[in-house]
PDB file of N, CA and C in Angstrom:
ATOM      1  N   UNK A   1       0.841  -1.176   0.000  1.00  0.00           N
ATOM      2  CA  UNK A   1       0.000   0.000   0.000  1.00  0.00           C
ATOM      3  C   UNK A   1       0.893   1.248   0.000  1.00  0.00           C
ATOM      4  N   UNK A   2       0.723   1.796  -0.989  1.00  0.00           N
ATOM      5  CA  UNK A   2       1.056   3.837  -0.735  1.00  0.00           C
ATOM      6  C   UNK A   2       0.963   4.449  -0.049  1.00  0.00           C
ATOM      7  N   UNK A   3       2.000   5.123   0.680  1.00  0.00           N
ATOM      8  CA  UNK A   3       1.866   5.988   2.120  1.00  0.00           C
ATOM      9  C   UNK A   3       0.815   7.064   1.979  1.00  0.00           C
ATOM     10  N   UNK A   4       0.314   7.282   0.832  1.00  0.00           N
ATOM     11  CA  UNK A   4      -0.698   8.629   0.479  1.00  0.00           C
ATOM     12  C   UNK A   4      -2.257   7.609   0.848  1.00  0.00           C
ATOM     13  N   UNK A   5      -2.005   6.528   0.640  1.00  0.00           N
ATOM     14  CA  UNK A   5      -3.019   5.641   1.209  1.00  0.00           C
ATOM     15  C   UNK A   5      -3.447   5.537   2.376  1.00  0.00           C
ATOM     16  N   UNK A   6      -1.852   4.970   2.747  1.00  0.00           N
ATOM     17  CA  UNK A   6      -1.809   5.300   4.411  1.00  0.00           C
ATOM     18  C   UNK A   6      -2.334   6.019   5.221  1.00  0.00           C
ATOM     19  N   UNK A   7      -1.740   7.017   4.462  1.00  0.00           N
ATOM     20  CA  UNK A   7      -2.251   8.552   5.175  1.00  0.00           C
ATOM     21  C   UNK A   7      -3.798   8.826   5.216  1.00  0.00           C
ATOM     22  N   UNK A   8      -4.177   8.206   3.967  1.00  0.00           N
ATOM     23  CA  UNK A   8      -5.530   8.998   3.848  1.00  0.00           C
ATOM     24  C   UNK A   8      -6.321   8.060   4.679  1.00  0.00           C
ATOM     25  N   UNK A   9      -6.167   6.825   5.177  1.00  0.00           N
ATOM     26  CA  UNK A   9      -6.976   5.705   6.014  1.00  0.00           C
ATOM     27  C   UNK A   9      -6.904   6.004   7.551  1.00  0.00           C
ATOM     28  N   UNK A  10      -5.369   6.603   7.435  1.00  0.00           N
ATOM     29  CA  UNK A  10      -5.382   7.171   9.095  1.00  0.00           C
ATOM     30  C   UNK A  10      -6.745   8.315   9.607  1.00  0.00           C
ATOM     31  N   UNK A  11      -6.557   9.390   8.192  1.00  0.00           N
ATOM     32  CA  UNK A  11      -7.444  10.677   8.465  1.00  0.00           C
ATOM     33  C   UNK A  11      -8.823  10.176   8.470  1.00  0.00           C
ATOM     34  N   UNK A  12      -9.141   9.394   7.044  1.00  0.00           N
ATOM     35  CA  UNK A  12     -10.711   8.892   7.701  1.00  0.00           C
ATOM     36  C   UNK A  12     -11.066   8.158   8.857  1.00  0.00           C
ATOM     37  N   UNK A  13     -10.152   7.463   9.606  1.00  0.00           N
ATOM     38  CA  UNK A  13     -10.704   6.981  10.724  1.00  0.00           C
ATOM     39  C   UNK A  13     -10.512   7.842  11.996  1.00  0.00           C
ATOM     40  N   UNK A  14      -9.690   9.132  11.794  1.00  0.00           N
ATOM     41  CA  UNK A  14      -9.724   9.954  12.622  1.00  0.00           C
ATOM     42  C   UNK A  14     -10.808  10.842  12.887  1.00  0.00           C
ATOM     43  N   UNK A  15     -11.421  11.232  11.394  1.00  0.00           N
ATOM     44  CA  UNK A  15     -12.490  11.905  11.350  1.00  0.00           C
ATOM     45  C   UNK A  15     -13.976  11.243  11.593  1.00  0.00           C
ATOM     46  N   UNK A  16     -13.786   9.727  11.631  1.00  0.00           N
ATOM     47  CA  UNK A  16     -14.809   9.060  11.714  1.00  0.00           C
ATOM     48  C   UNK A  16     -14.977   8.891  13.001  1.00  0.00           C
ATOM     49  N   UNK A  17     -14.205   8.552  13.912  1.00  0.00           N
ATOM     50  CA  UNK A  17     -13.537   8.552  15.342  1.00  0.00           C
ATOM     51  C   UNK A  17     -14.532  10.132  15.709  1.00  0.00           C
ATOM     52  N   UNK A  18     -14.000  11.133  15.613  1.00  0.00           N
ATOM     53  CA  UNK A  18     -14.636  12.769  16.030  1.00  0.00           C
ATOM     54  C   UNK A  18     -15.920  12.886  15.636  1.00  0.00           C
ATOM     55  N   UNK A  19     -16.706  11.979  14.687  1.00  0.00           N
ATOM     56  CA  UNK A  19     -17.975  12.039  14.142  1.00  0.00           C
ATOM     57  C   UNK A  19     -18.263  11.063  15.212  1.00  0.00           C
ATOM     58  N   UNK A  20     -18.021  10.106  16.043  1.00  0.00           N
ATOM     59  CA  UNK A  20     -18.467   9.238  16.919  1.00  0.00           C
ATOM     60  C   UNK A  20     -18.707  10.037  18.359  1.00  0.00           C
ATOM     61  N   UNK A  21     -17.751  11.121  18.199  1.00  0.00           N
ATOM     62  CA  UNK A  21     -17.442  11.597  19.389  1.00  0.00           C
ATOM     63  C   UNK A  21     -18.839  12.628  19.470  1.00  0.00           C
ATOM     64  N   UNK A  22     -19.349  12.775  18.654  1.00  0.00           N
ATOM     65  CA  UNK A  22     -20.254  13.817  18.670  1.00  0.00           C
ATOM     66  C   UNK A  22     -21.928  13.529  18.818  1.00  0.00           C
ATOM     67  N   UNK A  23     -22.162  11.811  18.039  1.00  0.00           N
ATOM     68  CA  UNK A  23     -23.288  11.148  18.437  1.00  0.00           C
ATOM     69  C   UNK A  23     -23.063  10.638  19.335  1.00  0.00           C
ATOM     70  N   UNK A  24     -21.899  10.388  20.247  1.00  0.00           N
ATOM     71  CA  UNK A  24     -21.925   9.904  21.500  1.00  0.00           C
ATOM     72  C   UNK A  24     -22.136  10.442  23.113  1.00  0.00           C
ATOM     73  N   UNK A  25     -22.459  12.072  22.185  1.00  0.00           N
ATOM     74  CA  UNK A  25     -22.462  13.266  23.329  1.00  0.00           C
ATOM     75  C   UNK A  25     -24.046  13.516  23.235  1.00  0.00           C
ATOM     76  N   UNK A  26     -24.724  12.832  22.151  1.00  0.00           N
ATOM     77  CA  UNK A  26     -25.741  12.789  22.095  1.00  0.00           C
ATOM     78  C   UNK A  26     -26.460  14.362  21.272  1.00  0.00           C
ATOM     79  N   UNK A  27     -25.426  14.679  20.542  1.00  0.00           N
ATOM     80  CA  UNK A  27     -25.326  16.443  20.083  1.00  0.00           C
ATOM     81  C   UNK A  27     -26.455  16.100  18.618  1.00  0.00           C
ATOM     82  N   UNK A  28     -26.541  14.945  18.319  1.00  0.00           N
ATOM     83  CA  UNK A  28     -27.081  14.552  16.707  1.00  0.00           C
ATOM     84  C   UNK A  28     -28.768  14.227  17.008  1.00  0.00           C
ATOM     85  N   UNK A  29     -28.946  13.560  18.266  1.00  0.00           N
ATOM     86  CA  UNK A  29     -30.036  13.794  18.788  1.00  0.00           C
ATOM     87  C   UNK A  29     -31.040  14.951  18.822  1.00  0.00           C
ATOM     88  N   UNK A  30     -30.199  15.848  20.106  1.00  0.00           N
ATOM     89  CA  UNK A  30     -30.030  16.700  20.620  1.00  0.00           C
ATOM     90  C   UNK A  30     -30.962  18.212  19.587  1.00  0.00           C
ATOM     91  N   UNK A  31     -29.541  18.189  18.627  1.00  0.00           N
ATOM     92  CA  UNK A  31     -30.474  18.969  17.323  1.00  0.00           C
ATOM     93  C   UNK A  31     -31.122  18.913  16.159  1.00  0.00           C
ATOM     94  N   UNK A  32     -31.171  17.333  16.652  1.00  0.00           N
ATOM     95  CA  UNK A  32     -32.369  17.029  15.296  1.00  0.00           C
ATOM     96  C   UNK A  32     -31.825  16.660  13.654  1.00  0.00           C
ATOM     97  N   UNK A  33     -29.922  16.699  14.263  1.00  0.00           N
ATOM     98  CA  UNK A  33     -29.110  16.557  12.766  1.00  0.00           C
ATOM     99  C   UNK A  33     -29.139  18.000  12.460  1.00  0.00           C
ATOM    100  N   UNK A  34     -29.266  18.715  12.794  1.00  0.00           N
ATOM    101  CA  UNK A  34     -29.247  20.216  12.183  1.00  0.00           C
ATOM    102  C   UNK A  34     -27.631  20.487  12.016  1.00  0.00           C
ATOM    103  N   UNK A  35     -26.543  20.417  10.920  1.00  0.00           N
ATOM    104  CA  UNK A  35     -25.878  20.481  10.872  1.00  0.00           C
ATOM    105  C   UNK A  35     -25.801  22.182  10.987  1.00  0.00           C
ATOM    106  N   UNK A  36     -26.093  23.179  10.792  1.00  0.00           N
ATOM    107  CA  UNK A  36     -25.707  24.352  10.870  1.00  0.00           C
ATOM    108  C   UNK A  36     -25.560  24.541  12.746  1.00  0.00           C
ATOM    109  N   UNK A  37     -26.364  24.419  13.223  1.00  0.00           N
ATOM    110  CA  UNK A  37     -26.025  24.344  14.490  1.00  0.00           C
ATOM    111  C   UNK A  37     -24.828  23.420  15.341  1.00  0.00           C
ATOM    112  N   UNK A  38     -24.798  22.098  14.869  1.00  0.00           N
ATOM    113  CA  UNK A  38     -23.547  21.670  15.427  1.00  0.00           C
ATOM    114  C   UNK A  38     -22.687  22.626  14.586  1.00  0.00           C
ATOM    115  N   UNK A  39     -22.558  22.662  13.540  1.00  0.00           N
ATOM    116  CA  UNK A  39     -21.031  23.421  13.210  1.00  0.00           C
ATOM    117  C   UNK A  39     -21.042  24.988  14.513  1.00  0.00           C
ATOM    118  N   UNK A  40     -22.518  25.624  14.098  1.00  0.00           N
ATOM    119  CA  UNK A  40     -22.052  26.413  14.856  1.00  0.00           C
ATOM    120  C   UNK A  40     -21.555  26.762  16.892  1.00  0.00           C
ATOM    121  N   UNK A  41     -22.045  25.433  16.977  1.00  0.00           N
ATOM    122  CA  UNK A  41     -21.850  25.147  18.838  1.00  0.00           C
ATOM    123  C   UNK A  41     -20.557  25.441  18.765  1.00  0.00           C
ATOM    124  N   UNK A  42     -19.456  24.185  17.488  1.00  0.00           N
ATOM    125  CA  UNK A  42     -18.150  23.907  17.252  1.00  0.00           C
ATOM    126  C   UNK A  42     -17.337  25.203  17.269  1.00  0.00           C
ATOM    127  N   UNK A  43     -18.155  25.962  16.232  1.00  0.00           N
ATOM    128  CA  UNK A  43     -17.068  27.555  16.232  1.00  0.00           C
ATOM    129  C   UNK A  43     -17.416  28.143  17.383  1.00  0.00           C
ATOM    130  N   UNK A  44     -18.114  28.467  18.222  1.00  0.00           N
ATOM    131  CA  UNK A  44     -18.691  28.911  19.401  1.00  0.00           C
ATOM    132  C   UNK A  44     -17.524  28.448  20.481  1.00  0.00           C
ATOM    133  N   UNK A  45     -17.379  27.153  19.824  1.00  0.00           N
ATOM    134  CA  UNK A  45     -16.220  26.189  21.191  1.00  0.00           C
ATOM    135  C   UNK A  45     -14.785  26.944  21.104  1.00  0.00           C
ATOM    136  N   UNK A  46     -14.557  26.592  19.620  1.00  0.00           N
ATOM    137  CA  UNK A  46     -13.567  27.330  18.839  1.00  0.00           C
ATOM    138  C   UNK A  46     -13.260  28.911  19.550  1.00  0.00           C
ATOM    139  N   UNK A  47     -13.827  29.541  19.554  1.00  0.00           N
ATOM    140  CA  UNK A  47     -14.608  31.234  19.953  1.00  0.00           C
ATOM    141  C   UNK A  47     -13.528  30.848  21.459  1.00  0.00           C
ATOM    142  N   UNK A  48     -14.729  30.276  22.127  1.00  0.00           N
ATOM    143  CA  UNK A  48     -14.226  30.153  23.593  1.00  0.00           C
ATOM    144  C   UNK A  48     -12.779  30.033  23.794  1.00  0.00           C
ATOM    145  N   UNK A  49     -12.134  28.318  23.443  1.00  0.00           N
ATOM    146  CA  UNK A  49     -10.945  28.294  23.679  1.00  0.00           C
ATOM    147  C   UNK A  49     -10.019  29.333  23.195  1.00  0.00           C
ATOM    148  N   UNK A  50      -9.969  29.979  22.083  1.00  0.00           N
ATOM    149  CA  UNK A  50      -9.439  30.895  21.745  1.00  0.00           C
ATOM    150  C   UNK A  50      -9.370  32.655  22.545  1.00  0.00           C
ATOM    151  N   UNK A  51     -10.750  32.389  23.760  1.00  0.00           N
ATOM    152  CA  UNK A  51     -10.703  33.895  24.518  1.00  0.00           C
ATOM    153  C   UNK A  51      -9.608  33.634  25.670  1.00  0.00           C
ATOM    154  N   UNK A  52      -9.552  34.766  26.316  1.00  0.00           N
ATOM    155  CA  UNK A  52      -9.256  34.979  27.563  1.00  0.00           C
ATOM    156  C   UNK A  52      -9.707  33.618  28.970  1.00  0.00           C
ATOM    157  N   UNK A  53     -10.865  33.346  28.175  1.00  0.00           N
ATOM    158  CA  UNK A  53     -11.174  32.067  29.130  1.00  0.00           C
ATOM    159  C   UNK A  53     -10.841  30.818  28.763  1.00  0.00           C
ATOM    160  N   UNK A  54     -10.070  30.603  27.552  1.00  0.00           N
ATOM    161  CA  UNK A  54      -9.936  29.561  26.827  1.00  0.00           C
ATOM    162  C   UNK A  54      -9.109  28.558  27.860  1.00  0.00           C
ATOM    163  N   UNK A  55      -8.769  28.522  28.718  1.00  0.00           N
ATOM    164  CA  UNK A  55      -7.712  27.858  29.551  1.00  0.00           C
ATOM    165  C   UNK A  55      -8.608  27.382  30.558  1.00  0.00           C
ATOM    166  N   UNK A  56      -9.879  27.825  30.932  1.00  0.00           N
ATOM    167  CA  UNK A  56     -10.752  27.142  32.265  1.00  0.00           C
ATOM    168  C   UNK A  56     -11.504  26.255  31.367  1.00  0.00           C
ATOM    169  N   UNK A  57     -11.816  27.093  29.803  1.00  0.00           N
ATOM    170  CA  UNK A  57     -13.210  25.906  29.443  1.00  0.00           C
ATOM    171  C   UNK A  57     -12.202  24.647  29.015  1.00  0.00           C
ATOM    172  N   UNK A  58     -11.152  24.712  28.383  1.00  0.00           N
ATOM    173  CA  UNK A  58     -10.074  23.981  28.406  1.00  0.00           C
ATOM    174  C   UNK A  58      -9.902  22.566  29.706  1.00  0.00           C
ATOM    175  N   UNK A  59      -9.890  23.277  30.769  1.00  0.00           N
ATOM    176  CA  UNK A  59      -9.947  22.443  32.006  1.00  0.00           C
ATOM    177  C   UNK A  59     -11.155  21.917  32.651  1.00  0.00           C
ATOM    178  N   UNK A  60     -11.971  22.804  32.199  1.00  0.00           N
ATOM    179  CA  UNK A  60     -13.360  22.077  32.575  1.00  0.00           C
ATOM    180  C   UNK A  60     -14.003  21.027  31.838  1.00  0.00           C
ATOM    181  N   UNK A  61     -14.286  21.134  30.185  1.00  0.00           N
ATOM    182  CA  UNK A  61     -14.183  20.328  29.296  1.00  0.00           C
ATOM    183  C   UNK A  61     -13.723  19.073  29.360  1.00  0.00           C
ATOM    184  N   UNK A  62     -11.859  19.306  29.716  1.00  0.00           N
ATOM    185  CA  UNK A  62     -10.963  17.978  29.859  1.00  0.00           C
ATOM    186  C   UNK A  62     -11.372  17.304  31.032  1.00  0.00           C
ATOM    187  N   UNK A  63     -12.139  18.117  32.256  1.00  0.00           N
ATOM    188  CA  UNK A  63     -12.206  16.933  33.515  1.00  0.00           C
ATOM    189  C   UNK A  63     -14.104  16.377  32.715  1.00  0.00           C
ATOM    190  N   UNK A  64     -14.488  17.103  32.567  1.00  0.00           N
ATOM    191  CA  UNK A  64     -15.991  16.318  32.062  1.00  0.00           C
ATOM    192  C   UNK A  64     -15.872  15.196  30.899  1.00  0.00           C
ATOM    193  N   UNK A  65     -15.155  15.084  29.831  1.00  0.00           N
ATOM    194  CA  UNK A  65     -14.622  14.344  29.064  1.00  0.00           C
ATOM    195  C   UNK A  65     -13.937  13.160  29.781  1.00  0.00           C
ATOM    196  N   UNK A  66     -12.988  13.474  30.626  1.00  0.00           N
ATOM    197  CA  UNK A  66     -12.043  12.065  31.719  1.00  0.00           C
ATOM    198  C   UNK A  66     -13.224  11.589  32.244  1.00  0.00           C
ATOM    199  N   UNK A  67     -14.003  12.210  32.833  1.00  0.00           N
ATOM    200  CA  UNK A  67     -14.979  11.672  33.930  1.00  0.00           C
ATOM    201  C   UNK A  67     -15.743  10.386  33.195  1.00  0.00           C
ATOM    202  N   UNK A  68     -16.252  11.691  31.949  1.00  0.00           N
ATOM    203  CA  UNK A  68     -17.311  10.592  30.817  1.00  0.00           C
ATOM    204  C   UNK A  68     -16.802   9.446  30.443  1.00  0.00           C
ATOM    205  N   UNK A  69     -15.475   8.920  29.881  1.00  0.00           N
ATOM    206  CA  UNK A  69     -15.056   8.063  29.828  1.00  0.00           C
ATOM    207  C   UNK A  69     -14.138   6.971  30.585  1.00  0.00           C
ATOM    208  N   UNK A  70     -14.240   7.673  32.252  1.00  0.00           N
ATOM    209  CA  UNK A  70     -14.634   6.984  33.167  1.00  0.00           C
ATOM    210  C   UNK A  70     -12.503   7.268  33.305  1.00  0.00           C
ATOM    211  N   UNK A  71     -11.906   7.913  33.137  1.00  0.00           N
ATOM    212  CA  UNK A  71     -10.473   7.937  33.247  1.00  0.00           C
ATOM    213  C   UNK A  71     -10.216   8.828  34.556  1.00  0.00           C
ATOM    214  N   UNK A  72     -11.494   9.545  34.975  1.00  0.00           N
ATOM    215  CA  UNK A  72     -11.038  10.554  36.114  1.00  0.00           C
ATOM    216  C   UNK A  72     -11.974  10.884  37.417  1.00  0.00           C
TER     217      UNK A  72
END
């Protein structure tokens, strides 16, 4: 196999992986599949980590995430 293969099998299962991560938060439910709204929660998230507060939602996020998957 071709490393451009490679590569590209890694990224779809990465992206398929983050698409799991998102019906597993129950977000696809949630809005009904309304993709304009998940994208926009995402840039909203985006928004956040990127302010002045980006370092608590950062830490708050990461302990609710450990918790959810039972690591913390």
């Amino acid at each position: 196999m071709r490393t451009w293969q490679i590569e590209r099998r890694k990224r779809t299962r990465h992206l398929i992986e983050l698409g799991g991560l998102v019906v597993k938060a129950g977000i696809v439910d949630l809005t009904g599949d309304d993709r304009a709204i998940i994208f926009g929660a995402l840039l909203w998230m985006a928004d956040k980590l990127q302010s002045d507060q980006g370092e608590h939602a950062r830490a708050l996020w990461t302990a609710k995430g450990k918790q959810t998957f039972g690591d913390g």
